[in-house]
N, C-alpha and C. Protein backbone atom coordinates (compact mmCIF):
# COMPACT_ATOMS: atom_id res chain seq x y z
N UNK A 1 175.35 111.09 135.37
CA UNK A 1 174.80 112.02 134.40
C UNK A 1 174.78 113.41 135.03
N UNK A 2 175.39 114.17 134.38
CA UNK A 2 175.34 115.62 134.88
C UNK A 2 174.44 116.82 134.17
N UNK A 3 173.54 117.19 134.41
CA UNK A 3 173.15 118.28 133.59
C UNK A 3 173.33 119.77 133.94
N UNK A 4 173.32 120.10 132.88
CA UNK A 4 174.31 121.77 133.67
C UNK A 4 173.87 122.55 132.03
N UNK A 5 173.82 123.96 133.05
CA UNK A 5 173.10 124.77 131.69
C UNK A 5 174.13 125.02 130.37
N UNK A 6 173.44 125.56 129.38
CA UNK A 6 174.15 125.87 128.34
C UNK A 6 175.28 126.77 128.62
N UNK A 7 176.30 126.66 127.40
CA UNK A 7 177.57 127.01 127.47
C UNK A 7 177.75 127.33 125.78
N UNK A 8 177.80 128.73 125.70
CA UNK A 8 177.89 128.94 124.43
C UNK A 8 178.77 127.82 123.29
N UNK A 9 179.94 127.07 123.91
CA UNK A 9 180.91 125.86 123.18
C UNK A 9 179.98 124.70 122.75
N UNK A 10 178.77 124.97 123.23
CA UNK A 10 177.81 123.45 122.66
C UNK A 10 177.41 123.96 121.48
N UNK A 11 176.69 125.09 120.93
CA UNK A 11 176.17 125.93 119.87
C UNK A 11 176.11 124.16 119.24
N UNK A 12 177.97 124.00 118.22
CA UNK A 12 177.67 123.14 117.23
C UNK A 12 177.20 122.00 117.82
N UNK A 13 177.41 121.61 118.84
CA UNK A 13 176.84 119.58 118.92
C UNK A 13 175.57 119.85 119.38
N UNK A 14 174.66 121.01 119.99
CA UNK A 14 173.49 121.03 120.17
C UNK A 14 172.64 121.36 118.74
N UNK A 15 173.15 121.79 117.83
CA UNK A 15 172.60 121.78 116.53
C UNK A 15 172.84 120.51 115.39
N UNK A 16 173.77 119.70 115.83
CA UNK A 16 173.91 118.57 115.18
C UNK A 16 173.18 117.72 115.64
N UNK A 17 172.74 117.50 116.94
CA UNK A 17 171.98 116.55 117.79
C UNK A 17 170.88 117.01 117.35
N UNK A 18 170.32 118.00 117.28
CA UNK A 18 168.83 118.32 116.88
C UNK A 18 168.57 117.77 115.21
N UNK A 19 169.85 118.11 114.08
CA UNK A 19 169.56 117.61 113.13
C UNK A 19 169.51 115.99 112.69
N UNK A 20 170.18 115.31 113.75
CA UNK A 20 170.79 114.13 113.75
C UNK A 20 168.98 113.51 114.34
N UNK A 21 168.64 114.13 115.39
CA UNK A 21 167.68 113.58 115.94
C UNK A 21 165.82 113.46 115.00
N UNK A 22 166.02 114.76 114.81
CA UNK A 22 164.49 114.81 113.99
C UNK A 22 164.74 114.96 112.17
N UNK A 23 166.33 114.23 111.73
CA UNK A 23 166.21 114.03 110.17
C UNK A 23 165.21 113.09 110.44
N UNK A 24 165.24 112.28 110.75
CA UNK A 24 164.40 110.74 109.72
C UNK A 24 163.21 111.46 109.96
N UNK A 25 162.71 112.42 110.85
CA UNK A 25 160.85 112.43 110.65
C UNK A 25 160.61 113.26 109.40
N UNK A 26 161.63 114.37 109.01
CA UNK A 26 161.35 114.92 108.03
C UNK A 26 161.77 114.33 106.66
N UNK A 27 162.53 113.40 106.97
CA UNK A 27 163.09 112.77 105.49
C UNK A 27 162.11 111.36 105.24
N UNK A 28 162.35 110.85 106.60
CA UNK A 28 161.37 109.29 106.40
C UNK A 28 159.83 108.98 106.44
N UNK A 29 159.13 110.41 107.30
CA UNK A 29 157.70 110.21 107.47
C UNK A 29 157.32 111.58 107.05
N UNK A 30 157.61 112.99 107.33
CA UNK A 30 157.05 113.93 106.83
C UNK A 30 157.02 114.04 105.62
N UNK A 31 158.42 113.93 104.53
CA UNK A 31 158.56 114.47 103.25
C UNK A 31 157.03 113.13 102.28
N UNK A 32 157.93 111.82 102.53
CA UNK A 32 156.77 110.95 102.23
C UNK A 32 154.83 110.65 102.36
N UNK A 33 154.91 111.20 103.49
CA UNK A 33 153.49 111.61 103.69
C UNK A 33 153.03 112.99 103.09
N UNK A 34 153.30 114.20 102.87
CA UNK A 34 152.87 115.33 102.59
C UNK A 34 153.25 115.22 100.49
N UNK A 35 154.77 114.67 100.59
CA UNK A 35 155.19 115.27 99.02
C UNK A 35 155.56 115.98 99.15
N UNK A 36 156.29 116.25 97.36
CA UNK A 36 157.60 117.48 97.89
C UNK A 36 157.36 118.86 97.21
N UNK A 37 155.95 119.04 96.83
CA UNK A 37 155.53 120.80 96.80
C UNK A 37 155.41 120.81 98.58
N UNK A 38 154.55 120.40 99.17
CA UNK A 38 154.57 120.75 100.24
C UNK A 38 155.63 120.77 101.16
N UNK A 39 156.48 119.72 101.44
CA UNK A 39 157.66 119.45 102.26
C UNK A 39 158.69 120.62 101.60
N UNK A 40 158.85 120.87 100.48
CA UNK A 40 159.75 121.90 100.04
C UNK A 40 159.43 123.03 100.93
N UNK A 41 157.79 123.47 100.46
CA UNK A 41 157.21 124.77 100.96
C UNK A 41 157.16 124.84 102.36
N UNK A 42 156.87 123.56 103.43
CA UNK A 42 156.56 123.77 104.60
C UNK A 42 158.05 123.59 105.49
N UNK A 43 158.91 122.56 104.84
CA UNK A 43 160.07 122.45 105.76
C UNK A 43 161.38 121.53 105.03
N UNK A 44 161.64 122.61 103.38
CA UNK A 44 162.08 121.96 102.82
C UNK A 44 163.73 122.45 102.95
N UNK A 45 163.84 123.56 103.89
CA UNK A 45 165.49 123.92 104.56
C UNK A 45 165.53 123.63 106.26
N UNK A 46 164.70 122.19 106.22
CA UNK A 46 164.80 121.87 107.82
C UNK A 46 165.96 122.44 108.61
N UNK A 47 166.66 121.37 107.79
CA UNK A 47 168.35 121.59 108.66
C UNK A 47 168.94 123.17 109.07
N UNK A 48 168.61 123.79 107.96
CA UNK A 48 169.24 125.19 108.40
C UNK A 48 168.08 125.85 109.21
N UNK A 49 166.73 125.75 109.08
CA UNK A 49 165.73 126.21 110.09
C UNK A 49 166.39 125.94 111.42
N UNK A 50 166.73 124.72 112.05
CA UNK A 50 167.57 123.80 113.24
C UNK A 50 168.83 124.79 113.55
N UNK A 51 169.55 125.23 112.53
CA UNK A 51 170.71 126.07 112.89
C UNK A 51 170.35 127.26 113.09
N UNK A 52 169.51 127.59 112.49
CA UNK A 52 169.01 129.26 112.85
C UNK A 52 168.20 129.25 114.80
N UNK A 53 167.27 128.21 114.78
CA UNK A 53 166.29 127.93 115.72
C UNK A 53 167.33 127.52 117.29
N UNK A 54 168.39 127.04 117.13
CA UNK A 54 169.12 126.35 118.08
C UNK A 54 169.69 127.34 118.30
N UNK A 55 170.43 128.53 117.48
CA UNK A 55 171.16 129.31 117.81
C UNK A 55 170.52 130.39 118.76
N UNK A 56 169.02 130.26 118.88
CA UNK A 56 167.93 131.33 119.46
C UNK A 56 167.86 130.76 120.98
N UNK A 57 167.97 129.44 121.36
CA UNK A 57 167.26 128.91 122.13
C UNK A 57 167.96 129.51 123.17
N UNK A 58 168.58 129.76 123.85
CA UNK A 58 169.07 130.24 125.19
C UNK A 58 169.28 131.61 125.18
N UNK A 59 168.50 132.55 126.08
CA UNK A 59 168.47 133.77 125.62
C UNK A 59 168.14 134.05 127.32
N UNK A 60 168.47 133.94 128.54
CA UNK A 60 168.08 134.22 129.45
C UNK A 60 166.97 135.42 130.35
N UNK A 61 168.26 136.63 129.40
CA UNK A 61 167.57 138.56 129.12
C UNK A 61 165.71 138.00 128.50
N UNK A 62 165.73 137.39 128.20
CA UNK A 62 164.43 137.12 127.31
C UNK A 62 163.29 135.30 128.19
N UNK A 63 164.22 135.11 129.03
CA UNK A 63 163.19 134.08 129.68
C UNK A 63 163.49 132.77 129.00
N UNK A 64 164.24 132.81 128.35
CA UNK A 64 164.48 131.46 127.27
C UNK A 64 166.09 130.09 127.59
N UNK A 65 165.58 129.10 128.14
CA UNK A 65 166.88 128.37 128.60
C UNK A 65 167.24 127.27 127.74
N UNK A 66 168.25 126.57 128.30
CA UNK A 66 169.04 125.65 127.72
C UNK A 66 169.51 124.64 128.48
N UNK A 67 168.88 123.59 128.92
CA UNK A 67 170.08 122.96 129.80
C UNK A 67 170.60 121.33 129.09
N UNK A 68 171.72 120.98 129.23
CA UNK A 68 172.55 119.75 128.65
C UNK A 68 172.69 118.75 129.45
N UNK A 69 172.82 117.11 128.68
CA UNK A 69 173.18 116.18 129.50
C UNK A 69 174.76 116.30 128.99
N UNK A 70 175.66 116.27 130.13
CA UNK A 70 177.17 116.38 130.01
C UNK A 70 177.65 115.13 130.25
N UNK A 71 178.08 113.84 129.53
CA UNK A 71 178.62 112.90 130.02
C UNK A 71 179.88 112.33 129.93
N UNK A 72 180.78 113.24 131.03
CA UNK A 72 181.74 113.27 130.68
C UNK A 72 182.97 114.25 129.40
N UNK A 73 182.27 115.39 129.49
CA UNK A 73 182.22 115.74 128.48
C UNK A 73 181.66 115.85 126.85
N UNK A 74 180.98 114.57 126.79
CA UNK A 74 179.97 114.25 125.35
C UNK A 74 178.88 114.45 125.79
N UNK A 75 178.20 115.72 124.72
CA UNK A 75 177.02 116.01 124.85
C UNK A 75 176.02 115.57 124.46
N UNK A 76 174.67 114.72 125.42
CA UNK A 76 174.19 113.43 124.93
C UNK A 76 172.54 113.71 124.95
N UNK A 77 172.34 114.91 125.24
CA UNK A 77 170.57 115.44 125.15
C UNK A 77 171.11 116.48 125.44
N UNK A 78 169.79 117.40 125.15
CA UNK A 78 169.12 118.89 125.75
C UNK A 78 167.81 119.03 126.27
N UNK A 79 167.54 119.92 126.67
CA UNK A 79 166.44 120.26 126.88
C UNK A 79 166.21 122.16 126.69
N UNK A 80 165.17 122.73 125.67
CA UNK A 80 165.14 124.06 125.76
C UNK A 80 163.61 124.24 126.57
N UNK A 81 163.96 125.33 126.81
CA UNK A 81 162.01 125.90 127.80
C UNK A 81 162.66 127.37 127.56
N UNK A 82 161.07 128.01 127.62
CA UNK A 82 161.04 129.53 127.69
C UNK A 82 160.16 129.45 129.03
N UNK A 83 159.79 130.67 129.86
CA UNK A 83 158.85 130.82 130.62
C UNK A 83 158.03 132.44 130.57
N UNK A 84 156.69 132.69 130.72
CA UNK A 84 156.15 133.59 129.92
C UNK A 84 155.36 134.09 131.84
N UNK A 85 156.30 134.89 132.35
CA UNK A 85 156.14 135.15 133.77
C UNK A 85 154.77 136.13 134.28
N UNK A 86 154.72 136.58 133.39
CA UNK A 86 152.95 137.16 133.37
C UNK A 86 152.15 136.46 133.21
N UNK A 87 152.16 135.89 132.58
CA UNK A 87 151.09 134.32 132.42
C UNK A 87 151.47 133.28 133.47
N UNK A 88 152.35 132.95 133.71
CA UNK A 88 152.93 131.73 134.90
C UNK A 88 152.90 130.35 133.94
N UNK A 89 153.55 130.70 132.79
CA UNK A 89 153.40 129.52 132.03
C UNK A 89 154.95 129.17 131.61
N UNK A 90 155.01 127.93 131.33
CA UNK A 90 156.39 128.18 130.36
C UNK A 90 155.99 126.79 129.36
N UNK A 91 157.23 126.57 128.28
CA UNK A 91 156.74 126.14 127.50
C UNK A 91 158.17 125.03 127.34
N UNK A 92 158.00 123.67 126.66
CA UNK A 92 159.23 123.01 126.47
C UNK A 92 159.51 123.35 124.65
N UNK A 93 160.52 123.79 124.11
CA UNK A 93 160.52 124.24 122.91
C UNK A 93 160.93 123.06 122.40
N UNK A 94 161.99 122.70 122.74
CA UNK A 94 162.89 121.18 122.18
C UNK A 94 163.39 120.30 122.94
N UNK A 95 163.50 118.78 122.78
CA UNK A 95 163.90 117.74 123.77
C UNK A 95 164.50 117.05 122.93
N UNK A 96 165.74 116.93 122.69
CA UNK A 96 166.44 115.62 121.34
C UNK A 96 167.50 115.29 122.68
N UNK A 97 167.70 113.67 122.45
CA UNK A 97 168.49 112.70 123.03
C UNK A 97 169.34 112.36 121.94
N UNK A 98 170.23 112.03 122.03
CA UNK A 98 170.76 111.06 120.98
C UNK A 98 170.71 109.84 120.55
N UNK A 99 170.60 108.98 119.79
CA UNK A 99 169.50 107.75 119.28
C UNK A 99 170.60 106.70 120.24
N UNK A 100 172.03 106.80 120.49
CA UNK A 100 172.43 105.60 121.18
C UNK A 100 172.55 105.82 122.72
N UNK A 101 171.86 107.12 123.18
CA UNK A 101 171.35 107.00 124.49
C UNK A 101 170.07 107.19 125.02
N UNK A 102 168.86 106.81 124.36
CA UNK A 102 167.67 106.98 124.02
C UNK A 102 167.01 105.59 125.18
N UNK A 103 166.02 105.76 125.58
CA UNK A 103 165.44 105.06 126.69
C UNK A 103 166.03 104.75 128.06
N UNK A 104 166.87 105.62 128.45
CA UNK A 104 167.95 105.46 129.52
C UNK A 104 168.06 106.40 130.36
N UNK A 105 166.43 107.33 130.61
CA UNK A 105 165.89 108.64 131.36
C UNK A 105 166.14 109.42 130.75
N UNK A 106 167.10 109.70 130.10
CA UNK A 106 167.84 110.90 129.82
C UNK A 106 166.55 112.08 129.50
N UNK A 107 165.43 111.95 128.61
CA UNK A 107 164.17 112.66 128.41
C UNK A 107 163.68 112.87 129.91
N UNK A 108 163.56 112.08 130.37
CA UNK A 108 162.63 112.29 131.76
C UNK A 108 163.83 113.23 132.57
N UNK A 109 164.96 112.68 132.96
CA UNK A 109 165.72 114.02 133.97
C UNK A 109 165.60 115.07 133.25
N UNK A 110 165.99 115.44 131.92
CA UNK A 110 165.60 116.53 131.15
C UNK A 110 164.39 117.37 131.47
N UNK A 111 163.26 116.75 131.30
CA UNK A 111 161.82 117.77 131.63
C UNK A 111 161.79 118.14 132.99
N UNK A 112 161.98 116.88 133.64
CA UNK A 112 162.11 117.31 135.51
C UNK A 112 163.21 118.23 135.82
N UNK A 113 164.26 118.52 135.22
CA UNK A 113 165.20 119.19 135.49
C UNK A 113 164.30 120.82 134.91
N UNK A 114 163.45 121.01 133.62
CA UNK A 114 163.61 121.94 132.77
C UNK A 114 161.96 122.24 133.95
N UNK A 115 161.18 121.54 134.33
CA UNK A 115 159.71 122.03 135.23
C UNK A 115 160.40 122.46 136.12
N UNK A 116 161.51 121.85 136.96
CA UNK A 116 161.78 122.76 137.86
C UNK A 116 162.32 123.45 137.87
N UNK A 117 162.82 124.31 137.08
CA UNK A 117 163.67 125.35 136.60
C UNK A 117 162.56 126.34 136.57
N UNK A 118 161.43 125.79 135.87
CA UNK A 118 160.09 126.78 135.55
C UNK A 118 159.32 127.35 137.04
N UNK A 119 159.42 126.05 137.24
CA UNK A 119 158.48 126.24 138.87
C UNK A 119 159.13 127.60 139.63
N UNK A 120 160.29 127.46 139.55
CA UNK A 120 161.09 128.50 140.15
C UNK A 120 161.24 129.62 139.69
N UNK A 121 160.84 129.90 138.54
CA UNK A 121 160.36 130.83 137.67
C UNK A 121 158.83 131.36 137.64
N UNK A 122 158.39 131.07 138.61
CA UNK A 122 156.74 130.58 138.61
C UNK A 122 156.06 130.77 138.07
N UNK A 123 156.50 129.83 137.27
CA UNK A 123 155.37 129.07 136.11
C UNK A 123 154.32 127.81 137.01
N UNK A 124 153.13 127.77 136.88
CA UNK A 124 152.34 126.75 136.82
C UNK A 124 151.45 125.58 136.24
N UNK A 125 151.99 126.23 134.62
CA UNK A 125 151.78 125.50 133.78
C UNK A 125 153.14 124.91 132.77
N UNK A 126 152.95 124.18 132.02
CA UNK A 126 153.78 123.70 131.09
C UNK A 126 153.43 123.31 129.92
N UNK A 127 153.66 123.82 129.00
CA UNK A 127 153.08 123.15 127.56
C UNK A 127 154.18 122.37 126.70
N UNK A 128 154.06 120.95 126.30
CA UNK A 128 154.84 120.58 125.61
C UNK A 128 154.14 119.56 124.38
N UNK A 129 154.84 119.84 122.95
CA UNK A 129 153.92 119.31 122.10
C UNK A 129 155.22 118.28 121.23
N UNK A 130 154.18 117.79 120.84
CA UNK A 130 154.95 116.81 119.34
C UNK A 130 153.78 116.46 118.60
N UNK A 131 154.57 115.26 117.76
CA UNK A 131 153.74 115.03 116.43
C UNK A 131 152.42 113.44 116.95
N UNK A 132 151.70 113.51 116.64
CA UNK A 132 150.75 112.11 116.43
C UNK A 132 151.38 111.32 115.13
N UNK A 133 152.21 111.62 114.99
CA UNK A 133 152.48 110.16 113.83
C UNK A 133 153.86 109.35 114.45
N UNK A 134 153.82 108.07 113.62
CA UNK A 134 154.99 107.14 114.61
C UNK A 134 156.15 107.19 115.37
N UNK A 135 156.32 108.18 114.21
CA UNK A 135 158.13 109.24 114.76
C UNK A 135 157.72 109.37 116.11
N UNK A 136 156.90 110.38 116.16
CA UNK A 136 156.72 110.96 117.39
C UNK A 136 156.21 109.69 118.65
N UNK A 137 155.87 108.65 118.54
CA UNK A 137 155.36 107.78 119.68
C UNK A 137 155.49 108.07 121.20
N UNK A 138 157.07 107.74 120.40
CA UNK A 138 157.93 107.64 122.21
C UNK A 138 158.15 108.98 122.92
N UNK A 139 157.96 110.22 122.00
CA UNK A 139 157.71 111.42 122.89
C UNK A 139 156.60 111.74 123.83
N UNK A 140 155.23 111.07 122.79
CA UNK A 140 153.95 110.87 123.40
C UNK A 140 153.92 110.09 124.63
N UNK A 141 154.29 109.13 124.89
CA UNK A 141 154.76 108.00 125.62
C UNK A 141 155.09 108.83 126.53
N UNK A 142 156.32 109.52 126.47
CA UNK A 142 157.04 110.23 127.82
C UNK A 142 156.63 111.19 128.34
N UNK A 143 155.92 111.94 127.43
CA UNK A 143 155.16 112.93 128.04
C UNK A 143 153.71 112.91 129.32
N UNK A 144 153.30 111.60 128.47
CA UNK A 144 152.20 110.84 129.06
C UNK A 144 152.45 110.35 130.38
N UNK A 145 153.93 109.68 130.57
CA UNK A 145 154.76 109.54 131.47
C UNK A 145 155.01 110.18 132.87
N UNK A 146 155.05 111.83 132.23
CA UNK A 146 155.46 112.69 133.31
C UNK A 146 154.04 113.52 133.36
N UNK A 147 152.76 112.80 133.15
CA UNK A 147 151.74 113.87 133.58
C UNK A 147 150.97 114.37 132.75
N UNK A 148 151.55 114.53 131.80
CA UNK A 148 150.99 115.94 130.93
C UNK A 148 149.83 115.19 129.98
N UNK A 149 148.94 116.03 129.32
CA UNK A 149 147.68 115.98 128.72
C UNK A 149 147.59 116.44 127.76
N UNK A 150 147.20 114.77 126.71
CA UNK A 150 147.41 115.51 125.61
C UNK A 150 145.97 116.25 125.04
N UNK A 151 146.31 117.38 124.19
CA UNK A 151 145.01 117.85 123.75
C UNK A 151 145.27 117.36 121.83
N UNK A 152 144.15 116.60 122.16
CA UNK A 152 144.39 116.15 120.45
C UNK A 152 144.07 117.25 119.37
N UNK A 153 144.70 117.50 118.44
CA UNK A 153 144.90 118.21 116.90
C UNK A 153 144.95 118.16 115.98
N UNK A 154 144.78 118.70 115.04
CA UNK A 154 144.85 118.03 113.42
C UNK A 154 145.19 119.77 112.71
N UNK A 155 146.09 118.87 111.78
CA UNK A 155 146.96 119.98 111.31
C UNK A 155 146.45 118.90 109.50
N UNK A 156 146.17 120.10 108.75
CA UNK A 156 145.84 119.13 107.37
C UNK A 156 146.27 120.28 105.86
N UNK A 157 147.26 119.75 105.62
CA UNK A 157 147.75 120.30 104.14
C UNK A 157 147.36 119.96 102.95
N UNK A 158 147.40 121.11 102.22
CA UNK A 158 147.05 120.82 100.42
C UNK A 158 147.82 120.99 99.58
N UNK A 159 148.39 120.64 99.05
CA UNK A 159 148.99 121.37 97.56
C UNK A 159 148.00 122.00 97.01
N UNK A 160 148.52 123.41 96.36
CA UNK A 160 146.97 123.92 95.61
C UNK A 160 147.55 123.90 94.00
C-alpha cells in the first residue's frame, strides 16, 4: 500500500469515491429519517455539494491536504486534514475507503499518515467527527481505535 499526496489527476476518482462512499447514508438513513422537505433543504444536491467540496480539499497555500491510498495505480481511500497553525490544531475533513477495501487498515494508515503530517505541522490537537447513527458505526469504532474522544451531540431538525 502506498500513500502519496494528492495529484491534481485524482480530482475525478477522489470525488466518485466520496460519492460512492457516503450515498447510502444520505439516500438509505438520512433522507428516510429526516423526510424530504428537510433532506431536500439540508442535503438534497449531496452529490454535487461532494464535487464542489472535493474540488476544495487540497489547497496547501491555505494549510489544507490530501493524501491517497495508491494501489497500484487504483485509487482505493483518501484522507483530507487542514491544520489551523496559530491554534496548533488541525482537523480531519474527510476519510472514504472504498466499500471492497474496507476493514483492511486502509482508515487507520490514513489518519496515522494524515496526524503525522499535522504533528509536523505542529498541530497538537486533532478533531475528527462523524455521525451517531448506524452508517456511521465503524467510523466511531476507528476513531475510538486510534485514541480520539468522543464528545457526544445532538443535532435535531424540524420541518416548519
Amino acid at each position: 500500500m502506498l500513500i502519496r499526496s494528492y495529484l491534481h489527476a485524482d480530482l475525478g476518482r477522489l470525488t466518485e469515491l466520496a460519492i460512492d462512499t457516503f450515498g447510502p447514508f444520505y439516500e438509505k438513513s438520512f433522507r428516510p429519517l429526516v423526510g424530504e422537505v428537510i433532506f431536500a433543504n439540508q442535503h438534497g444536491n449531496w452529490r454535487d455539494d461532494y464535487r464542489k467540496q472535493v474540488a476544495e480539499l487540497h489547497d496547501p497555500d491555505n494549510h489544507k491536504y490530501v493524501a491517497v491510498v495508491d494501489e497500484g495505480g487504483v485509487l482505493t481511500g483518501y484522507v483530507a486534514w487542514n491544520v489551523d497553525p496559530a491554534r496548533r490544531n488541525g482537523s480531519i475533513t474527510i476519510l472514504a475507503v472504498s466499500a471492497e477495501h474496507r476493514r483492511a487498515s486502509l482508515g487507520t494508515a490514513l489518519c496515522e499518515h494524515a496526524f503525522d503530517a499535522m504533528r509536523q505541522q505542529g498541530a497538537e490537537v486533532v478533531e475528527i467527527g462523524t455521525g451517531g447513527d448506524d452508517f456511521h458505526a465503524p467510523a466511531r469504532a476507528l476513531y475510538e481505535s486510534l485514541g480520539c474522544v468522543e464528545l457526544p451531540v445532538a443535532v435535531y431538525y424540524r420541518e416548519l
